[in-house]
PDB file of N, CA and C in Angstrom:
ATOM      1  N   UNK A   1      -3.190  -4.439  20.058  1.00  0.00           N
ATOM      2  CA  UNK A   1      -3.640  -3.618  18.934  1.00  0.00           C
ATOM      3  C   UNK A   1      -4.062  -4.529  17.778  1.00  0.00           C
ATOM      4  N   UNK A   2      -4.984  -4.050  17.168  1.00  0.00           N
ATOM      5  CA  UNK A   2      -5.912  -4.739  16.050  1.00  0.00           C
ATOM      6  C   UNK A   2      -5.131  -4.615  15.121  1.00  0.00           C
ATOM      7  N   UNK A   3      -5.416  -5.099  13.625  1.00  0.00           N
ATOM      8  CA  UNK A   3      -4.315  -4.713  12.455  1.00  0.00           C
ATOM      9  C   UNK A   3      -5.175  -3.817  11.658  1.00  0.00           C
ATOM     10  N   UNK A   4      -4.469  -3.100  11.359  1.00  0.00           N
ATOM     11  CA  UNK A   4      -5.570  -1.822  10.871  1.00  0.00           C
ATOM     12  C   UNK A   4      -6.025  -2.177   9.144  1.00  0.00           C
ATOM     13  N   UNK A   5      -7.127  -1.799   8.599  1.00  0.00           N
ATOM     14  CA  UNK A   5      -7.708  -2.171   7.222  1.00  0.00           C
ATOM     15  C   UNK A   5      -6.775  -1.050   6.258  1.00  0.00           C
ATOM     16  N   UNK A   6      -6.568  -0.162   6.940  1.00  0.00           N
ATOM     17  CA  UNK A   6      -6.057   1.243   5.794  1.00  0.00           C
ATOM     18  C   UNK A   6      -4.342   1.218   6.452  1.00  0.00           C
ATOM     19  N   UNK A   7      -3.669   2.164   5.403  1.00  0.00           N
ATOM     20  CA  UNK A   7      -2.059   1.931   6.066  1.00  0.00           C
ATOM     21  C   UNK A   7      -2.075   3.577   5.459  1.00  0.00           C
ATOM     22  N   UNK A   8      -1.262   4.140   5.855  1.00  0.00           N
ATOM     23  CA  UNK A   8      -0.624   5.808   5.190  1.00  0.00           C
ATOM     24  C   UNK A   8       0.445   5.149   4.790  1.00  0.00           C
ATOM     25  N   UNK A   9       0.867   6.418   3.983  1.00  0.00           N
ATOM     26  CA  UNK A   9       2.115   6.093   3.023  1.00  0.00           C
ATOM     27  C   UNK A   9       3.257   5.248   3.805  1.00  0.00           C
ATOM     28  N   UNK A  10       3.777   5.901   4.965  1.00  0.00           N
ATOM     29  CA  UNK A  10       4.543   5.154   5.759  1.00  0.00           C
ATOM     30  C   UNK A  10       4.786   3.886   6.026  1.00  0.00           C
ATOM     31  N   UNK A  11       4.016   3.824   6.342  1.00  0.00           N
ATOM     32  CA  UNK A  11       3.009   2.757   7.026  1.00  0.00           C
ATOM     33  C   UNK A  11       2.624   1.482   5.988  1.00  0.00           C
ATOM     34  N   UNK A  12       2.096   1.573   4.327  1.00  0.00           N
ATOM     35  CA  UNK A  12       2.401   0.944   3.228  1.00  0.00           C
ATOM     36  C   UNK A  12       3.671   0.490   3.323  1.00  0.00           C
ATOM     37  N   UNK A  13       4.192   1.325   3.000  1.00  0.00           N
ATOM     38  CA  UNK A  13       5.988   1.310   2.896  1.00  0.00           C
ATOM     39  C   UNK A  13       6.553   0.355   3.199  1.00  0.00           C
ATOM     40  N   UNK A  14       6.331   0.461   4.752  1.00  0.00           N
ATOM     41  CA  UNK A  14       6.764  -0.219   5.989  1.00  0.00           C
ATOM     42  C   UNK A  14       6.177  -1.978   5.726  1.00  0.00           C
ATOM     43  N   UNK A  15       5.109  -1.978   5.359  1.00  0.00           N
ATOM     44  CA  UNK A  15       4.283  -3.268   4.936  1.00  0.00           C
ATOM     45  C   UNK A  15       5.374  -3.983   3.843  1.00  0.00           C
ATOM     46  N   UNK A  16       5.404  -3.224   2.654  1.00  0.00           N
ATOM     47  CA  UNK A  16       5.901  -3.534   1.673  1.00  0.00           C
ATOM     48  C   UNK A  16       7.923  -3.837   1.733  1.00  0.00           C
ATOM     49  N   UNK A  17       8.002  -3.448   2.801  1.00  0.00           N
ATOM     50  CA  UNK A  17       9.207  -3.393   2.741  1.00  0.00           C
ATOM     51  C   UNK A  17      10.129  -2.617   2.186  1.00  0.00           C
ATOM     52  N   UNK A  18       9.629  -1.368   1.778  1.00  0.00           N
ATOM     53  CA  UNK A  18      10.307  -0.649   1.232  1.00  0.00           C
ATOM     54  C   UNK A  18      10.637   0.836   1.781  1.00  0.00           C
ATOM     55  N   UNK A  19      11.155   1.847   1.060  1.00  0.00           N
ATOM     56  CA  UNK A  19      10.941   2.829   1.610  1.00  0.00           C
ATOM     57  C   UNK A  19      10.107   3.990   1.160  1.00  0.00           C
ATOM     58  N   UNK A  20       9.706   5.048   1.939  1.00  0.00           N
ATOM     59  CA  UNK A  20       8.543   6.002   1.372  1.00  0.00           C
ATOM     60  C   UNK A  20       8.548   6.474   0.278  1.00  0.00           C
ATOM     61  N   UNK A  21      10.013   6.566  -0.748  1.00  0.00           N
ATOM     62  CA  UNK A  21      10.090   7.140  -1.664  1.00  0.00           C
ATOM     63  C   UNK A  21      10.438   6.406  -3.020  1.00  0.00           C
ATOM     64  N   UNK A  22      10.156   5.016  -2.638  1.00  0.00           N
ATOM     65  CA  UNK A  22      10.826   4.386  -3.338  1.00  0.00           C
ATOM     66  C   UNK A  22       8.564   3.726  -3.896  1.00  0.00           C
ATOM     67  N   UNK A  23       7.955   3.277  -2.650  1.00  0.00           N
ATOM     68  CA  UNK A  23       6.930   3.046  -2.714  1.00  0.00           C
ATOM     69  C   UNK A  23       6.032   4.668  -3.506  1.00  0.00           C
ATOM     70  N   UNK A  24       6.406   5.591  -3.050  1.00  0.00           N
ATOM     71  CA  UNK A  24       5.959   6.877  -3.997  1.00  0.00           C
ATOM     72  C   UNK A  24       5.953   7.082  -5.594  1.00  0.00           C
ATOM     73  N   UNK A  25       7.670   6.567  -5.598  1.00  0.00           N
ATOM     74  CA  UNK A  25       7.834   6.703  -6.906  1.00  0.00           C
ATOM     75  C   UNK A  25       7.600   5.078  -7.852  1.00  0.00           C
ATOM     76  N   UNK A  26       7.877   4.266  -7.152  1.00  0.00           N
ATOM     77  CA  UNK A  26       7.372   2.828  -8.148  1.00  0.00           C
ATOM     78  C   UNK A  26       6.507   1.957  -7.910  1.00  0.00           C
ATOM     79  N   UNK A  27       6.157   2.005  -6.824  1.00  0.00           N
ATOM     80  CA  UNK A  27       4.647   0.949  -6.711  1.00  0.00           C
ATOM     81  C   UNK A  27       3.238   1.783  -6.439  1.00  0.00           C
ATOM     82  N   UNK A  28       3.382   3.157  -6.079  1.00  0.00           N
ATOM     83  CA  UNK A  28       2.017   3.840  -5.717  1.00  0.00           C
ATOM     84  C   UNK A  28       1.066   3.956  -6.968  1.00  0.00           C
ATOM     85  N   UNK A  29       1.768   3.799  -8.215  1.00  0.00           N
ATOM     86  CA  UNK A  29       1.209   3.661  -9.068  1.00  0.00           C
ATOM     87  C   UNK A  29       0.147   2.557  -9.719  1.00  0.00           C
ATOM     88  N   UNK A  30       0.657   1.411  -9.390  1.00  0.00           N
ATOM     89  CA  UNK A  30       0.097  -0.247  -8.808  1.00  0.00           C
ATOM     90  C   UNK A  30      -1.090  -0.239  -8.334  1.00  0.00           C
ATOM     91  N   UNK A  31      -1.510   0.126  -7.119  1.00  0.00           N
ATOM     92  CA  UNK A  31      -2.095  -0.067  -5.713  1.00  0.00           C
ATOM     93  C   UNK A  31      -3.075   0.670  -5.914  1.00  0.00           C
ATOM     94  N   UNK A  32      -4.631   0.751  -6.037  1.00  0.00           N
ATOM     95  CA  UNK A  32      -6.011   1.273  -5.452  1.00  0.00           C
ATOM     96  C   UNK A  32      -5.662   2.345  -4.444  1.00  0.00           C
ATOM     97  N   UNK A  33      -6.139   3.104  -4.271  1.00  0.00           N
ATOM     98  CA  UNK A  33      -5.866   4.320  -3.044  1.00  0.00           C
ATOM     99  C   UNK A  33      -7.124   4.612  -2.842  1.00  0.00           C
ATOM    100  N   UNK A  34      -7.897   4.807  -1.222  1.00  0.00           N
ATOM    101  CA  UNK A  34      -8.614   5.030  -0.519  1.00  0.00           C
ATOM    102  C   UNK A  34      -8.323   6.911  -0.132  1.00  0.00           C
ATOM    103  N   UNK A  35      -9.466   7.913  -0.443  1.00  0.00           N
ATOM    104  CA  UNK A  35      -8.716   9.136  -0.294  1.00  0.00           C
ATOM    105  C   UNK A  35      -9.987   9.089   1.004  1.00  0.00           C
ATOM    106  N   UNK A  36      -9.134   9.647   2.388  1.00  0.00           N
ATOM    107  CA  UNK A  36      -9.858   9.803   3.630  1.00  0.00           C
ATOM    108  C   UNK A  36     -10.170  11.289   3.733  1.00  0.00           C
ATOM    109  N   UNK A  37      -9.501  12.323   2.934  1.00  0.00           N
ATOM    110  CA  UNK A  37     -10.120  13.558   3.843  1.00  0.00           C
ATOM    111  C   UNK A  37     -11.543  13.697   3.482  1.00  0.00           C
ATOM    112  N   UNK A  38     -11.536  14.763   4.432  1.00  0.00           N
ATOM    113  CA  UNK A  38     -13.298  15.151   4.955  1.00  0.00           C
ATOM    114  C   UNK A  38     -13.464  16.372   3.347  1.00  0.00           C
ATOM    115  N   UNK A  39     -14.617  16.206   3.308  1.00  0.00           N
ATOM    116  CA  UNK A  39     -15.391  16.859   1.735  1.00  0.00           C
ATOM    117  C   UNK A  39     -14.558  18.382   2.120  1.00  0.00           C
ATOM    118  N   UNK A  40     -14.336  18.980   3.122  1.00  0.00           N
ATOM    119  CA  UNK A  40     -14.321  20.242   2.922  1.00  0.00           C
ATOM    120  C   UNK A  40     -12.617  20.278   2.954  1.00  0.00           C
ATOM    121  N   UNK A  41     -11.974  19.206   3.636  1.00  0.00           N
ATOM    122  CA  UNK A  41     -10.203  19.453   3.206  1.00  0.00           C
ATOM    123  C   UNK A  41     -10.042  19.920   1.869  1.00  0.00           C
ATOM    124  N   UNK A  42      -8.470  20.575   2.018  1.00  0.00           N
ATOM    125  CA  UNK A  42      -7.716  20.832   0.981  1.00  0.00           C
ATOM    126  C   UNK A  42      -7.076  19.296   0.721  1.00  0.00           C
ATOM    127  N   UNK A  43      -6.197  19.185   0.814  1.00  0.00           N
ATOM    128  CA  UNK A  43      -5.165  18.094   1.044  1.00  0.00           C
ATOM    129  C   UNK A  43      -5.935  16.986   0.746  1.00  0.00           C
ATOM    130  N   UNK A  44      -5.736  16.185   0.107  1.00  0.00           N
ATOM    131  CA  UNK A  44      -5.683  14.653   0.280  1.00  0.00           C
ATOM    132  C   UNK A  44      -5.602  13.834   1.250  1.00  0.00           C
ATOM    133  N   UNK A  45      -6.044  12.725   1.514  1.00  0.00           N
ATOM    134  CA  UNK A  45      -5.194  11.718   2.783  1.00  0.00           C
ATOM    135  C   UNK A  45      -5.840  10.637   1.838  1.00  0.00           C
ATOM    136  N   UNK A  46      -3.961  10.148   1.107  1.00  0.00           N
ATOM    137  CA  UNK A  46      -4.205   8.732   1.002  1.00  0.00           C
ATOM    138  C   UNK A  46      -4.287   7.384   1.590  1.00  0.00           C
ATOM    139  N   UNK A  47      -5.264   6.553   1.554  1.00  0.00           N
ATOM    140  CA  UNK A  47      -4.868   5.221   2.623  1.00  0.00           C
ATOM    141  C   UNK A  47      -4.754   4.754   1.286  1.00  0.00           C
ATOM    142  N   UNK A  48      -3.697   3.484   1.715  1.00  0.00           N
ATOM    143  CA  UNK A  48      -3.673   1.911   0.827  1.00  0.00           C
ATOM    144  C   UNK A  48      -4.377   0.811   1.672  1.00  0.00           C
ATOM    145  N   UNK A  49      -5.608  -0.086   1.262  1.00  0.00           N
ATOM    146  CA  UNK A  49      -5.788  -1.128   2.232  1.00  0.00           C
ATOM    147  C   UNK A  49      -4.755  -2.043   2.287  1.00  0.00           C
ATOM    148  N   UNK A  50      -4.959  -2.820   3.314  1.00  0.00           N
ATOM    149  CA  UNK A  50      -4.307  -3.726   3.855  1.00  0.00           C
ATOM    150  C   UNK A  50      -4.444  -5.083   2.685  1.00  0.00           C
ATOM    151  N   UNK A  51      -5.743  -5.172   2.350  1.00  0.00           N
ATOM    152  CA  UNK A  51      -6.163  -6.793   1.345  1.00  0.00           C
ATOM    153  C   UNK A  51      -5.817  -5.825  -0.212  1.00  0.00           C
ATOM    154  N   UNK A  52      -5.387  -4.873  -0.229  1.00  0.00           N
ATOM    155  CA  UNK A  52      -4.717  -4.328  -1.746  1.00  0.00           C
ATOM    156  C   UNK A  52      -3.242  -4.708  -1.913  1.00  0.00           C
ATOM    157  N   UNK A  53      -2.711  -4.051  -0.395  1.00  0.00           N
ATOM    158  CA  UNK A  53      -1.316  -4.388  -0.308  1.00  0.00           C
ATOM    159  C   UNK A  53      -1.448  -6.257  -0.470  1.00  0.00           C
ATOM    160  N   UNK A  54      -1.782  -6.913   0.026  1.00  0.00           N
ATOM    161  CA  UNK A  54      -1.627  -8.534   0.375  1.00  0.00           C
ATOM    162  C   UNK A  54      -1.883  -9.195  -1.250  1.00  0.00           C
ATOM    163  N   UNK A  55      -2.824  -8.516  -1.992  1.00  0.00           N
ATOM    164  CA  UNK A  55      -3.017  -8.398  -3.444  1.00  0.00           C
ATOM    165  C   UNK A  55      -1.741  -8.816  -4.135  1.00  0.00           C
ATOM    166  N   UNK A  56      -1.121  -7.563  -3.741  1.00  0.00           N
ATOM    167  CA  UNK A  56       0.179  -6.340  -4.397  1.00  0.00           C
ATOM    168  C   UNK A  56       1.248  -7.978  -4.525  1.00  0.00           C
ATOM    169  N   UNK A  57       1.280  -8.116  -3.272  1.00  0.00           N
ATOM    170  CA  UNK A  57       2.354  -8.897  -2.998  1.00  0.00           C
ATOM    171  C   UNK A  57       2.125 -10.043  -3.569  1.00  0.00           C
ATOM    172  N   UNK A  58       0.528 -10.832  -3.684  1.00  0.00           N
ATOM    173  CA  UNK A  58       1.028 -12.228  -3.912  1.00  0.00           C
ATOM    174  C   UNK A  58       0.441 -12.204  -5.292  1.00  0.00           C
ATOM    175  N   UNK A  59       0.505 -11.359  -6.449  1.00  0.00           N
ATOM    176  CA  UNK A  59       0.710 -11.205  -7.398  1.00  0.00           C
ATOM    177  C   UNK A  59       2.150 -10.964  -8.197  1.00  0.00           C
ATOM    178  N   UNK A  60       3.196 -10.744  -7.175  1.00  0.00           N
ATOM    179  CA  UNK A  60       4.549 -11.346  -7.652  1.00  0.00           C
ATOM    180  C   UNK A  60       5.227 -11.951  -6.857  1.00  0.00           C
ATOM    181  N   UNK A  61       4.356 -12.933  -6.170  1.00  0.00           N
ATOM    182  CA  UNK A  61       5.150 -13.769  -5.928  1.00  0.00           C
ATOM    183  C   UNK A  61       5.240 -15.032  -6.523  1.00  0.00           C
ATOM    184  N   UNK A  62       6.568 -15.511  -6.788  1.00  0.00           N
ATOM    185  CA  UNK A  62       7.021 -16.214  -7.911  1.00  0.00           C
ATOM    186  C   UNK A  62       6.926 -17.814  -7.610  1.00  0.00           C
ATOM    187  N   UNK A  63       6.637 -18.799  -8.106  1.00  0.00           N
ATOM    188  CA  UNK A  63       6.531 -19.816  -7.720  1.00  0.00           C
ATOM    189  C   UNK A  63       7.325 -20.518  -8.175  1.00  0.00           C
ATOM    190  N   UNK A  64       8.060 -21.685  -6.766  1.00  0.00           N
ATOM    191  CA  UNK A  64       9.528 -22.459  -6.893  1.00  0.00           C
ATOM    192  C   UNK A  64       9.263 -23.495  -7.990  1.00  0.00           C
ATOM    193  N   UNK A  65      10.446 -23.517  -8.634  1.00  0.00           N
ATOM    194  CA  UNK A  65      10.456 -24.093  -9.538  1.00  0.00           C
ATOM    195  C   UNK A  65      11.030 -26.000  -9.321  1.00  0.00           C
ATOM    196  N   UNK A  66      10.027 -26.489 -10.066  1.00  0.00           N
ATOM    197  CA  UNK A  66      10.970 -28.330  -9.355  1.00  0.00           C
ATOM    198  C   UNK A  66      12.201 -28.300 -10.041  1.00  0.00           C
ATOM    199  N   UNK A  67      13.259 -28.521  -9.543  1.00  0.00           N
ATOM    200  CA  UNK A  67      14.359 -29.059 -10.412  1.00  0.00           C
ATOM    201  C   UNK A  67      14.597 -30.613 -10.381  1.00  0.00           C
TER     202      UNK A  67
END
């Protein structure tokens, strides 16, 4: 299996290491969102990309310090 460009909430989550509700309530706010449904849905379908999430991450990641 290929690595996919888009992730669902889960699936983010799962990337990020976190959990669905935790990524809902404090980082979904962060992150670009890709909305997939078709013009005539009700509903939403959010994707997060994959190079947003990779963004996400190495924008806090912290760099070792020399002692």
């Amino acid at each position: 299996m290929t690595d996919p460009a888009l992730f669902d909430l889960r699936e983010a989550a799962d990337y990020l290491g976190v959990s669905k509700s935790y990524f809902d309530d404090h980082l979904r706010k962060y992150l670009p969102v890709v909305d997939m449904k078709r013009p005539d849905a009700k509903q939403p379908m959010p994707r997060w990309a994959k190079a947003d999430l990779d963004h996400f991450i190495d924008t806090r990641r912290k760099e070792k310090r020399a002692s």
